[in-house]
PDB file of N, CA and C in Angstrom:
ATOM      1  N   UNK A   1      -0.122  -0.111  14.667  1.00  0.00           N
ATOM      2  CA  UNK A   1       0.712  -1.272  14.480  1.00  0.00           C
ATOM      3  C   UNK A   1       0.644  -1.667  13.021  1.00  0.00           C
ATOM      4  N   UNK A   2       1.299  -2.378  12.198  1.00  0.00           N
ATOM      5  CA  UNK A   2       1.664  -2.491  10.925  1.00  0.00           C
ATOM      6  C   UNK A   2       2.468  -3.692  10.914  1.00  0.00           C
ATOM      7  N   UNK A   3       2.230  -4.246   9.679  1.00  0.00           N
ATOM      8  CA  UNK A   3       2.732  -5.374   9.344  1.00  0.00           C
ATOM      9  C   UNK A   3       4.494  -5.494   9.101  1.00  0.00           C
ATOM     10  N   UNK A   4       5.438  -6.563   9.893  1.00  0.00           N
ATOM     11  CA  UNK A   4       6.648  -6.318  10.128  1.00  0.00           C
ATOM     12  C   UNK A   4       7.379  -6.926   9.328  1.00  0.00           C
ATOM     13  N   UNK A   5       8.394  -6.753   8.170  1.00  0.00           N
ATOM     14  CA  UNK A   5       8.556  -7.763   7.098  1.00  0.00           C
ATOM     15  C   UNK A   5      10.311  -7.476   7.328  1.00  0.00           C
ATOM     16  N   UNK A   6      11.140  -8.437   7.506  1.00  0.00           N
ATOM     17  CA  UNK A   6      12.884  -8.392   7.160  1.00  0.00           C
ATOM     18  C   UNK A   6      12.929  -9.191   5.989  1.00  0.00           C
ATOM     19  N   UNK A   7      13.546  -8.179   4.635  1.00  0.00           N
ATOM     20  CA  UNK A   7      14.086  -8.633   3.629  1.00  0.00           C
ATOM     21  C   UNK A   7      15.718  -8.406   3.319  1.00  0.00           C
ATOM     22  N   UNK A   8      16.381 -10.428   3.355  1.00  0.00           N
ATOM     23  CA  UNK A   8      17.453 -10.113   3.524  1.00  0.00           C
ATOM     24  C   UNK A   8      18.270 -10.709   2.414  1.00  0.00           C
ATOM     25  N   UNK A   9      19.703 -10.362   2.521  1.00  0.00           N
ATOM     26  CA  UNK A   9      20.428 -11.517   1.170  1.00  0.00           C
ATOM     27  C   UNK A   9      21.953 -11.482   1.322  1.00  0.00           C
ATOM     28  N   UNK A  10      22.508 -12.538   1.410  1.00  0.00           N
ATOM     29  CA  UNK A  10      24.253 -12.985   1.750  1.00  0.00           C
ATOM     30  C   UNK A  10      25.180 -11.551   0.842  1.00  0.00           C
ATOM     31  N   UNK A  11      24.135 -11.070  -0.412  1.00  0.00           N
ATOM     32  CA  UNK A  11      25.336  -9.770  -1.278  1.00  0.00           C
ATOM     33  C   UNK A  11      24.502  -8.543  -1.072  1.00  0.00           C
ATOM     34  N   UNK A  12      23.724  -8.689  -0.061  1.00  0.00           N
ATOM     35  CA  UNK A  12      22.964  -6.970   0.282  1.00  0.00           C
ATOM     36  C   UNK A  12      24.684  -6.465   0.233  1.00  0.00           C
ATOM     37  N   UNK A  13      24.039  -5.063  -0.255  1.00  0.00           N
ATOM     38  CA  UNK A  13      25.244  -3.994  -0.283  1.00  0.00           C
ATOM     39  C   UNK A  13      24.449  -2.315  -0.118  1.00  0.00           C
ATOM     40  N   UNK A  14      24.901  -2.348   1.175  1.00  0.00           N
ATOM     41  CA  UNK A  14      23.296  -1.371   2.192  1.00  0.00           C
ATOM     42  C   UNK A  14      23.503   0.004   1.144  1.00  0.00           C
ATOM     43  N   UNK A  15      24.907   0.615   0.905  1.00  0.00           N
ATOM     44  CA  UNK A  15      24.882   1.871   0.078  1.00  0.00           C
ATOM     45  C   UNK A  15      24.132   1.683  -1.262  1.00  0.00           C
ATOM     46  N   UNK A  16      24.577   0.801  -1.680  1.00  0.00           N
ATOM     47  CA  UNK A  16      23.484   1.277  -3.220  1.00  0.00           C
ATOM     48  C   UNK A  16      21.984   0.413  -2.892  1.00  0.00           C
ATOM     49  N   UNK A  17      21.711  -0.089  -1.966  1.00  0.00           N
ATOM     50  CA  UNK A  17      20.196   0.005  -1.687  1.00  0.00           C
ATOM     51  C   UNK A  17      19.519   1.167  -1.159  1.00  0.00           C
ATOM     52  N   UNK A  18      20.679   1.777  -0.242  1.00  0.00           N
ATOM     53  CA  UNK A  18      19.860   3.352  -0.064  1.00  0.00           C
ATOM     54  C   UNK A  18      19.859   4.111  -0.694  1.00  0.00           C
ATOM     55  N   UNK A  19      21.081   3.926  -2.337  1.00  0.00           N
ATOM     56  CA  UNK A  19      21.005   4.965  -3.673  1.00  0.00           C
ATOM     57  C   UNK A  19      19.809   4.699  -3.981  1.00  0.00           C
ATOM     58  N   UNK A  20      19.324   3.383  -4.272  1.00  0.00           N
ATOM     59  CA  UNK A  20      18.138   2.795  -4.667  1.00  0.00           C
ATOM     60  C   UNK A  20      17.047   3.805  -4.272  1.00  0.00           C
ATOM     61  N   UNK A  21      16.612   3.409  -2.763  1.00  0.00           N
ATOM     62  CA  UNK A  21      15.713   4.220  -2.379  1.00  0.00           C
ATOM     63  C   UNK A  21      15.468   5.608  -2.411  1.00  0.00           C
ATOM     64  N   UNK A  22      16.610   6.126  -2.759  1.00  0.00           N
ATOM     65  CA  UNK A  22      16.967   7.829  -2.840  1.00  0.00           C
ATOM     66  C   UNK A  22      15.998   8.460  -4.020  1.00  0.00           C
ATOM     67  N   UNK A  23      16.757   7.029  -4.939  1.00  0.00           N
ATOM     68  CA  UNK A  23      16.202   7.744  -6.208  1.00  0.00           C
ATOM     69  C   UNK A  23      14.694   7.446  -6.762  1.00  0.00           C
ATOM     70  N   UNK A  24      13.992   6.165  -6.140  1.00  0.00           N
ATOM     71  CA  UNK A  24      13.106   5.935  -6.414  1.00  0.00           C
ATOM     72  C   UNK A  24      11.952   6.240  -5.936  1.00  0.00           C
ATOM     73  N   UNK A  25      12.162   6.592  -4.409  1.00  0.00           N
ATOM     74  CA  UNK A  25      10.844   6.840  -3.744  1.00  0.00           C
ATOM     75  C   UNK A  25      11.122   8.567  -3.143  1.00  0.00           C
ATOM     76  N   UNK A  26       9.970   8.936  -2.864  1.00  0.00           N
ATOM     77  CA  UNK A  26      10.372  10.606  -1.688  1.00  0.00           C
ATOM     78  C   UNK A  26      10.567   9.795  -0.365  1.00  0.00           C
ATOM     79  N   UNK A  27      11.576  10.037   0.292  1.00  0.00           N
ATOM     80  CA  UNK A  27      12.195   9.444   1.195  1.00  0.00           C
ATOM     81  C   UNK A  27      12.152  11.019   2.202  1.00  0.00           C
ATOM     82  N   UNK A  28      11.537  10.555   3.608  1.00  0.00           N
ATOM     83  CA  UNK A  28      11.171  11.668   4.744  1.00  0.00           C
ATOM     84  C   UNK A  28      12.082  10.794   6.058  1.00  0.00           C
ATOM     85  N   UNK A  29      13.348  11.265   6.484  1.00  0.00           N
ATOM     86  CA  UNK A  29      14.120  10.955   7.524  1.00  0.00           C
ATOM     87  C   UNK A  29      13.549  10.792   8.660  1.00  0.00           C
ATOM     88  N   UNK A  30      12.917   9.014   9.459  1.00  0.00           N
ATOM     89  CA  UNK A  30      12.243   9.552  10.659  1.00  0.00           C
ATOM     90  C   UNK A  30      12.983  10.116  11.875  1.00  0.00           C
ATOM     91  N   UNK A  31      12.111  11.188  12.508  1.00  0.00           N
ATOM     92  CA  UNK A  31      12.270  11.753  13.389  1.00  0.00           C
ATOM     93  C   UNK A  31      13.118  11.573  14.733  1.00  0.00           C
ATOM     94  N   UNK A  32      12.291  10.078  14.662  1.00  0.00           N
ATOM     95  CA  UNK A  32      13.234   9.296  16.121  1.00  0.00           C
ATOM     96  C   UNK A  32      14.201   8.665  16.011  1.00  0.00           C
ATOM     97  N   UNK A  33      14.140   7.758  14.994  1.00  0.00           N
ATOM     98  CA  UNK A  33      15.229   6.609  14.698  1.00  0.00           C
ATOM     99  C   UNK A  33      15.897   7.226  13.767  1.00  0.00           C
ATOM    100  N   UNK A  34      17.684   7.132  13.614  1.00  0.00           N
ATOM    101  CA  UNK A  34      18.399   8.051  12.961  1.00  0.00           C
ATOM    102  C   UNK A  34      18.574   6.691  11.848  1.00  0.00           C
ATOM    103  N   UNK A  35      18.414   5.487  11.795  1.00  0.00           N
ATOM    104  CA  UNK A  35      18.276   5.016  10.450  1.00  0.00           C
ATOM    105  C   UNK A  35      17.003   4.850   9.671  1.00  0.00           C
ATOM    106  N   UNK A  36      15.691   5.295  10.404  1.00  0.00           N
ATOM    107  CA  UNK A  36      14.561   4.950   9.816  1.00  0.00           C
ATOM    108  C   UNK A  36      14.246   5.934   8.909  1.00  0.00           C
ATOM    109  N   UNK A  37      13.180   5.899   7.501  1.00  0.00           N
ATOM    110  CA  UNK A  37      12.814   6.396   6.853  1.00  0.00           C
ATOM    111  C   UNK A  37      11.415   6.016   6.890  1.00  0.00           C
ATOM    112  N   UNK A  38      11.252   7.437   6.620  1.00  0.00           N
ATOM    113  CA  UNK A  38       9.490   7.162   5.983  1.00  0.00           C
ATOM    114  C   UNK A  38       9.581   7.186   4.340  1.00  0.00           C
ATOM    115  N   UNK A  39       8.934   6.607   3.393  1.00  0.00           N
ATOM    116  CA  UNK A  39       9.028   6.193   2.087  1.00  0.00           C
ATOM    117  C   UNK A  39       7.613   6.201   1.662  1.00  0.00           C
ATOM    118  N   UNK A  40       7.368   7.583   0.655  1.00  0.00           N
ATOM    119  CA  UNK A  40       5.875   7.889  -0.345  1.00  0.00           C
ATOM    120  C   UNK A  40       6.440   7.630  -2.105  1.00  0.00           C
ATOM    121  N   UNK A  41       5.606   7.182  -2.523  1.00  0.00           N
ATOM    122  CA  UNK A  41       5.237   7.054  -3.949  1.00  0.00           C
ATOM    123  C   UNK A  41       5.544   8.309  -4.623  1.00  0.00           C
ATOM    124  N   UNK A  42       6.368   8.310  -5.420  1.00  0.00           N
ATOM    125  CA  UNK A  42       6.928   9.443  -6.020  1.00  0.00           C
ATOM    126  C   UNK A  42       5.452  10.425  -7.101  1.00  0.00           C
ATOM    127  N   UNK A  43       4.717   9.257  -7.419  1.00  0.00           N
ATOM    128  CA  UNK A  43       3.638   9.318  -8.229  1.00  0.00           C
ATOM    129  C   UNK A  43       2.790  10.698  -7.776  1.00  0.00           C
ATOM    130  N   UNK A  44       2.623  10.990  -9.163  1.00  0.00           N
ATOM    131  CA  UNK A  44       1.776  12.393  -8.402  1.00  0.00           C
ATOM    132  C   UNK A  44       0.024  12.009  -8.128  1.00  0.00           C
ATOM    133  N   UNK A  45      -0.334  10.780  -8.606  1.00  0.00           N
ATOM    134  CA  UNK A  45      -1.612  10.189  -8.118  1.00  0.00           C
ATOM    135  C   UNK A  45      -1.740   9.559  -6.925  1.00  0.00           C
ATOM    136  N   UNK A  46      -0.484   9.510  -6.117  1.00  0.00           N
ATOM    137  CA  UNK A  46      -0.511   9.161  -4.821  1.00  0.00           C
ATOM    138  C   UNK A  46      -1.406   9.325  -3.785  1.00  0.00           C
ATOM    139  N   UNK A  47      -1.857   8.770  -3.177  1.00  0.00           N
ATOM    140  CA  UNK A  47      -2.872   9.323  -1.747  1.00  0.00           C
ATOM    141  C   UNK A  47      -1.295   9.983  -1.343  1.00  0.00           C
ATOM    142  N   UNK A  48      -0.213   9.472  -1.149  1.00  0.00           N
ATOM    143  CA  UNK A  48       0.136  10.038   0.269  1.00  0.00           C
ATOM    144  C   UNK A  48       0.487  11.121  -0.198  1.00  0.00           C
ATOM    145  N   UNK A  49       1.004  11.768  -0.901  1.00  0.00           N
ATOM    146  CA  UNK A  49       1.782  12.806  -1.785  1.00  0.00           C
ATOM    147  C   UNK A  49       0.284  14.119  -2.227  1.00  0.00           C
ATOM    148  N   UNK A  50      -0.845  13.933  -1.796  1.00  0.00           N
ATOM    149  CA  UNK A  50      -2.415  14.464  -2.788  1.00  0.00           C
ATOM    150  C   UNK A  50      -2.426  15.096  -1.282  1.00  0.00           C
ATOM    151  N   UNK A  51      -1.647  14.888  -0.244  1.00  0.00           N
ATOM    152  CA  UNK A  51      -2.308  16.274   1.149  1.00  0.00           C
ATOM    153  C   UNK A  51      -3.523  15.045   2.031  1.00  0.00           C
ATOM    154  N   UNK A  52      -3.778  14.073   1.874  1.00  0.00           N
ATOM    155  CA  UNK A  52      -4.858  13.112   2.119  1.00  0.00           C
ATOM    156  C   UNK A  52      -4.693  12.453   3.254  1.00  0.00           C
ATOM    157  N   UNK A  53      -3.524  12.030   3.437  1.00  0.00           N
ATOM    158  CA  UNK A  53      -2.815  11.846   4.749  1.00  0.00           C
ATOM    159  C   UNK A  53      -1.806  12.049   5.088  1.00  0.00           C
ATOM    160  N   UNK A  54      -1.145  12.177   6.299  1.00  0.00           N
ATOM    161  CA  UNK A  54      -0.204  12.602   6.983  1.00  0.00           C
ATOM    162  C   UNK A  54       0.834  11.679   7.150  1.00  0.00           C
ATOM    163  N   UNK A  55       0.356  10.374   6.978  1.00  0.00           N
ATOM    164  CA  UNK A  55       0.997   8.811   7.705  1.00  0.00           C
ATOM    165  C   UNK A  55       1.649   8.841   6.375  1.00  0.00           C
ATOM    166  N   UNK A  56       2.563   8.257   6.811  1.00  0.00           N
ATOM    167  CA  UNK A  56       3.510   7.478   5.137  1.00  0.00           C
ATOM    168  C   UNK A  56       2.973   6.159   4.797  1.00  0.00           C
ATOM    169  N   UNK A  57       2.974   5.770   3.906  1.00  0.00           N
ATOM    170  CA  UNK A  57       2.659   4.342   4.190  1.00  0.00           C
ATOM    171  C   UNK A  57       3.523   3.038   4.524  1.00  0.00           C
ATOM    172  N   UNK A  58       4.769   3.688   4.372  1.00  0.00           N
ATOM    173  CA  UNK A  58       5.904   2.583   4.897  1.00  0.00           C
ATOM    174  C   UNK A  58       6.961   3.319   5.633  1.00  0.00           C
ATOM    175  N   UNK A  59       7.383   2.488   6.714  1.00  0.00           N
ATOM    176  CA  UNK A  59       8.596   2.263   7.153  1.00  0.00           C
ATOM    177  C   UNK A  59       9.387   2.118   7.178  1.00  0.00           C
ATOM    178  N   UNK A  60      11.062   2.472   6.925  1.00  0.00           N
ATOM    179  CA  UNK A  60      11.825   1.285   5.893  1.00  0.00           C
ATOM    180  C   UNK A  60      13.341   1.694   6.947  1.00  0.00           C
ATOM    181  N   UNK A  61      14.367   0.514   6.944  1.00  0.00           N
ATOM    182  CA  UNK A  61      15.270   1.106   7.747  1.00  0.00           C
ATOM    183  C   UNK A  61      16.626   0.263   6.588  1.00  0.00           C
ATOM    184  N   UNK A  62      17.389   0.544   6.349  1.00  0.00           N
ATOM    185  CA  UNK A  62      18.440  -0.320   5.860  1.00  0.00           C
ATOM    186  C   UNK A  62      19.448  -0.806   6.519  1.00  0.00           C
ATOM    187  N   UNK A  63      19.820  -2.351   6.750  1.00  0.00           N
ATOM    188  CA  UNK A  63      20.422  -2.212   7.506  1.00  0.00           C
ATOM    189  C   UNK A  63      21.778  -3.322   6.971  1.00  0.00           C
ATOM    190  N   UNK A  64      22.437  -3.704   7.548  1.00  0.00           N
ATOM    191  CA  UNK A  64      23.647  -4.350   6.937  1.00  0.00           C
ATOM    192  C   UNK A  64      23.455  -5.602   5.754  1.00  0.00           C
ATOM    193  N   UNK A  65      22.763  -6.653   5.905  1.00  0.00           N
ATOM    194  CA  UNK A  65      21.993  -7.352   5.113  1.00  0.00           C
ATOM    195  C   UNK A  65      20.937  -7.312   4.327  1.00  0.00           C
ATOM    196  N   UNK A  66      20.128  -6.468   4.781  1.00  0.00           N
ATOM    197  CA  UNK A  66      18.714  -6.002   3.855  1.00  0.00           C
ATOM    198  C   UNK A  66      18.100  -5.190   4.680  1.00  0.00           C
ATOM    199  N   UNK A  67      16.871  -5.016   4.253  1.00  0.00           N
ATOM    200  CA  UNK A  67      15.944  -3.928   4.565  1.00  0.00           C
ATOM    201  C   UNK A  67      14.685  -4.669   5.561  1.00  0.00           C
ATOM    202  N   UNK A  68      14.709  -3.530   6.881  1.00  0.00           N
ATOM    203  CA  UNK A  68      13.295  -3.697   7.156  1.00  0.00           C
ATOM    204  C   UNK A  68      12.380  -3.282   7.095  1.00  0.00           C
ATOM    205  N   UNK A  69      11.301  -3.547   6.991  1.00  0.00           N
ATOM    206  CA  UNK A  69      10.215  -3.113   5.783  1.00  0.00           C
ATOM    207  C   UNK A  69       8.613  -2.939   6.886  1.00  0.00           C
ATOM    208  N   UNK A  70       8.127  -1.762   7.236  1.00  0.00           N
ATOM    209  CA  UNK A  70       7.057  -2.006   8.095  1.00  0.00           C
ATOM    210  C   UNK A  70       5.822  -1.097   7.347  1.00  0.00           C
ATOM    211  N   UNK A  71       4.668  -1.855   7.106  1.00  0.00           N
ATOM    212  CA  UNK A  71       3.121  -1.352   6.236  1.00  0.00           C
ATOM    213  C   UNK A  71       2.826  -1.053   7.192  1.00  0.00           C
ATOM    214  N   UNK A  72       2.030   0.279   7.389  1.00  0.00           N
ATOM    215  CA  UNK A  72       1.679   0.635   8.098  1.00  0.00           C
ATOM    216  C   UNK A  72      -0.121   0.304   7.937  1.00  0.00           C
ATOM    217  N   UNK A  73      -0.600  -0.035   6.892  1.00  0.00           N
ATOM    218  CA  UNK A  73      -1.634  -0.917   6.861  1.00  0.00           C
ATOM    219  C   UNK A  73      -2.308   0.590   6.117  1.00  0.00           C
ATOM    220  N   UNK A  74      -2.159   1.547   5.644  1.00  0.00           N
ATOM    221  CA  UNK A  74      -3.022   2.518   5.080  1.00  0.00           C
ATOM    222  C   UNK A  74      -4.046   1.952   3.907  1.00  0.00           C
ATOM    223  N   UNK A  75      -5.175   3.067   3.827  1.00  0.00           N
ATOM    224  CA  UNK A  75      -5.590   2.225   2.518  1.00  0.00           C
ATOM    225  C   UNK A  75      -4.979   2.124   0.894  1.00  0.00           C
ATOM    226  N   UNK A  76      -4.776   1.477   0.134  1.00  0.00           N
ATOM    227  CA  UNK A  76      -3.992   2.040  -0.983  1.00  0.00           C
ATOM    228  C   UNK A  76      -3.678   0.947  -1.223  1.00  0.00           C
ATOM    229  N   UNK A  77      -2.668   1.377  -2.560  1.00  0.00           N
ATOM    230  CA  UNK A  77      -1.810  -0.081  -3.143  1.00  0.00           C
ATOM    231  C   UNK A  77      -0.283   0.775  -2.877  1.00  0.00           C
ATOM    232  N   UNK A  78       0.049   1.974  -2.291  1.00  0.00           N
ATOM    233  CA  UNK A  78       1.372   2.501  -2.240  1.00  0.00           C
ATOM    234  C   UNK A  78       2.281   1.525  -1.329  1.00  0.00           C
ATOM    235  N   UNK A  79       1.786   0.861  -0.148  1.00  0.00           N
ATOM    236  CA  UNK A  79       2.947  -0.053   0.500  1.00  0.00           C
ATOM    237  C   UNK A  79       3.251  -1.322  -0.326  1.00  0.00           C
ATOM    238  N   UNK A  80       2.395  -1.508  -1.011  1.00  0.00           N
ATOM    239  CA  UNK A  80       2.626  -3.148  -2.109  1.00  0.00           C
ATOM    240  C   UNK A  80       3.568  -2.657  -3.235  1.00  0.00           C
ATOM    241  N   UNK A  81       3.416  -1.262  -3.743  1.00  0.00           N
ATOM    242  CA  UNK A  81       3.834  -0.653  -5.063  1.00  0.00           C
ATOM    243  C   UNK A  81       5.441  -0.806  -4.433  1.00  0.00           C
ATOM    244  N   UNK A  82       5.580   0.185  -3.127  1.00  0.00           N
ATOM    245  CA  UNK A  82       6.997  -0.023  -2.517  1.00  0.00           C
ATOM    246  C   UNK A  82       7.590  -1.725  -2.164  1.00  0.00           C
ATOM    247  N   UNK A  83       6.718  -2.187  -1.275  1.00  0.00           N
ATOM    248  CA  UNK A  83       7.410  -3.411  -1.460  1.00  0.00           C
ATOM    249  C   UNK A  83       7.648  -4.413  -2.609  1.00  0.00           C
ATOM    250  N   UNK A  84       7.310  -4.269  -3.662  1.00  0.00           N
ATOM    251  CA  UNK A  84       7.292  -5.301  -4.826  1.00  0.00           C
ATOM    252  C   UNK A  84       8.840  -4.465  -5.781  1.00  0.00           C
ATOM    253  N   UNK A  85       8.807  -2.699  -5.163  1.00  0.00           N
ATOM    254  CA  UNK A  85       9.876  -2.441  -6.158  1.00  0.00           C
ATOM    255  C   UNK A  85      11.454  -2.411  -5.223  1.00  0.00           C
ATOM    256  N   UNK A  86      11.343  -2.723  -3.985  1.00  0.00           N
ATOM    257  CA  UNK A  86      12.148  -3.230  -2.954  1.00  0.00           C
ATOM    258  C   UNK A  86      12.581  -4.648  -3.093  1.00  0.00           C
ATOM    259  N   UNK A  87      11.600  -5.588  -3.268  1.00  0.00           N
ATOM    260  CA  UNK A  87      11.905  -6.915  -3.776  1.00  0.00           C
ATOM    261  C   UNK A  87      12.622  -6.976  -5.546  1.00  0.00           C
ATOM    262  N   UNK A  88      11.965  -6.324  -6.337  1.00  0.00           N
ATOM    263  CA  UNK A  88      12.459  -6.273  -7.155  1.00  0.00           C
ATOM    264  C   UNK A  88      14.294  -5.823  -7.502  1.00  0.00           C
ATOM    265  N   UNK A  89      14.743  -4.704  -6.861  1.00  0.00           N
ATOM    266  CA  UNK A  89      16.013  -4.231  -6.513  1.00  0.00           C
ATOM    267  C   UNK A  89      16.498  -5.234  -6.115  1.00  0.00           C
ATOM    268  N   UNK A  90      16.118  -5.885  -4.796  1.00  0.00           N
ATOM    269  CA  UNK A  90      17.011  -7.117  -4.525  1.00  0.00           C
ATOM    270  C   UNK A  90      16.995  -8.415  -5.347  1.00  0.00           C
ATOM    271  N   UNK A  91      16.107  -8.831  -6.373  1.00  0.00           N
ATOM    272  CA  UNK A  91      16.503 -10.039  -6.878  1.00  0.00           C
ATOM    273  C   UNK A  91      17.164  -9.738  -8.000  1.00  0.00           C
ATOM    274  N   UNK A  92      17.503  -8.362  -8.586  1.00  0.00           N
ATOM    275  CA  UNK A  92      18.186  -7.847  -9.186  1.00  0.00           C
ATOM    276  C   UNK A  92      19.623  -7.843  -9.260  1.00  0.00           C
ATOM    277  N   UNK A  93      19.666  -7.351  -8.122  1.00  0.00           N
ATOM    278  CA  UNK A  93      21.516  -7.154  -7.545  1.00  0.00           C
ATOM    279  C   UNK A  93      21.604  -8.416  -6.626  1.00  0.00           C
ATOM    280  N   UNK A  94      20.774  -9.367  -6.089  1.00  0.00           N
ATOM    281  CA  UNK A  94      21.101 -10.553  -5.574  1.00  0.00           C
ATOM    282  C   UNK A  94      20.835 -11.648  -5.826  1.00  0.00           C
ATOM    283  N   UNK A  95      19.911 -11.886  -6.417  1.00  0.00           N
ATOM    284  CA  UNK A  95      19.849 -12.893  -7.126  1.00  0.00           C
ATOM    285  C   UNK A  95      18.849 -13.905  -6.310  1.00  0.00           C
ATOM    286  N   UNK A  96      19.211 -14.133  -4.974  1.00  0.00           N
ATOM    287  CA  UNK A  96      18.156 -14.690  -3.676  1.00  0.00           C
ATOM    288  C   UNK A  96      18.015 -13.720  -2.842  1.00  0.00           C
ATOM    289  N   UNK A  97      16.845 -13.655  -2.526  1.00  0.00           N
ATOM    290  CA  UNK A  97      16.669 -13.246  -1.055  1.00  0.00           C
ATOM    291  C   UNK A  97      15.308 -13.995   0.128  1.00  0.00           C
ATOM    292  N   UNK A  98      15.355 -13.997   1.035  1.00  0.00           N
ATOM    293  CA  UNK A  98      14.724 -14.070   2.406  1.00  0.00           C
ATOM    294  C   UNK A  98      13.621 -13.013   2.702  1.00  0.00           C
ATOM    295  N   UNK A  99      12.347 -13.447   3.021  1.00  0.00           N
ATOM    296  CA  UNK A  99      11.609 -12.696   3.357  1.00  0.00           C
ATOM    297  C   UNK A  99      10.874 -12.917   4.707  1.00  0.00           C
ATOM    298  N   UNK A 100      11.242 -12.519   5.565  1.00  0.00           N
ATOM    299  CA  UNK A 100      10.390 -13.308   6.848  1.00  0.00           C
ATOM    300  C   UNK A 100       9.653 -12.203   7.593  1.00  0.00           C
ATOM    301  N   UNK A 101       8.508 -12.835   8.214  1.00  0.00           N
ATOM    302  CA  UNK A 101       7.833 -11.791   8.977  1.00  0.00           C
ATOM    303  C   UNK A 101       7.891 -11.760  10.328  1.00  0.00           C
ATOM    304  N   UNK A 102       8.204 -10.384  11.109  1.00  0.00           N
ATOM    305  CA  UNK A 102       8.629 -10.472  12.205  1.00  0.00           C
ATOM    306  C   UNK A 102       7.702 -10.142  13.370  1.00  0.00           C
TER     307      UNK A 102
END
């Protein structure tokens, strides 16, 4: 179980948040859910990316308003690194956003 976060905003614009994510993180298509992603640290000092674990450390799904965002609680700073550059994108291109935990 992992921590459940919806980040949302009135000018989300879901295609170039998933350009966003394309280009910023290694993005692994999950298996079950045909909008979910798994999302690793592009960084080559990464735990998740070093063979160390198997788990991603985030969750991420995009969806018409914003992104939902699930930590899977690993050890590391890679789910904070992703969520702070997820928040960042959105106060970027929106100017406000909503963060609530679900």
């Amino acid at each position: 179980m992992g921590k459940e976060l919806r980040l949302s905003s009135q000018k989300f614009n879901p295609e170039a948040a998933l350009q966003f994510v394309q280009r910023r993180f290694y993005v692994v298509p999950h298996n079950v859910s045909e909008e979910g992603l798994w999302l690793f640290i592009k960084q080559s000092d990464s735990v998740s990316l070093n063979g160390s674990t198997a788990w991603p450390p985030v969750f991420l799904s995009v969806k018409s308003d914003g992104f939902y965002f699930c930590d899977n609680l690993l050890p590391g700073a890679d789910s904070a690194l992703i969520f702070k550059a997820l928040c960042e994108f959105m106060l970027t291109t929106n100017g406000e956003i909503s963060v609530v935990e679900i």
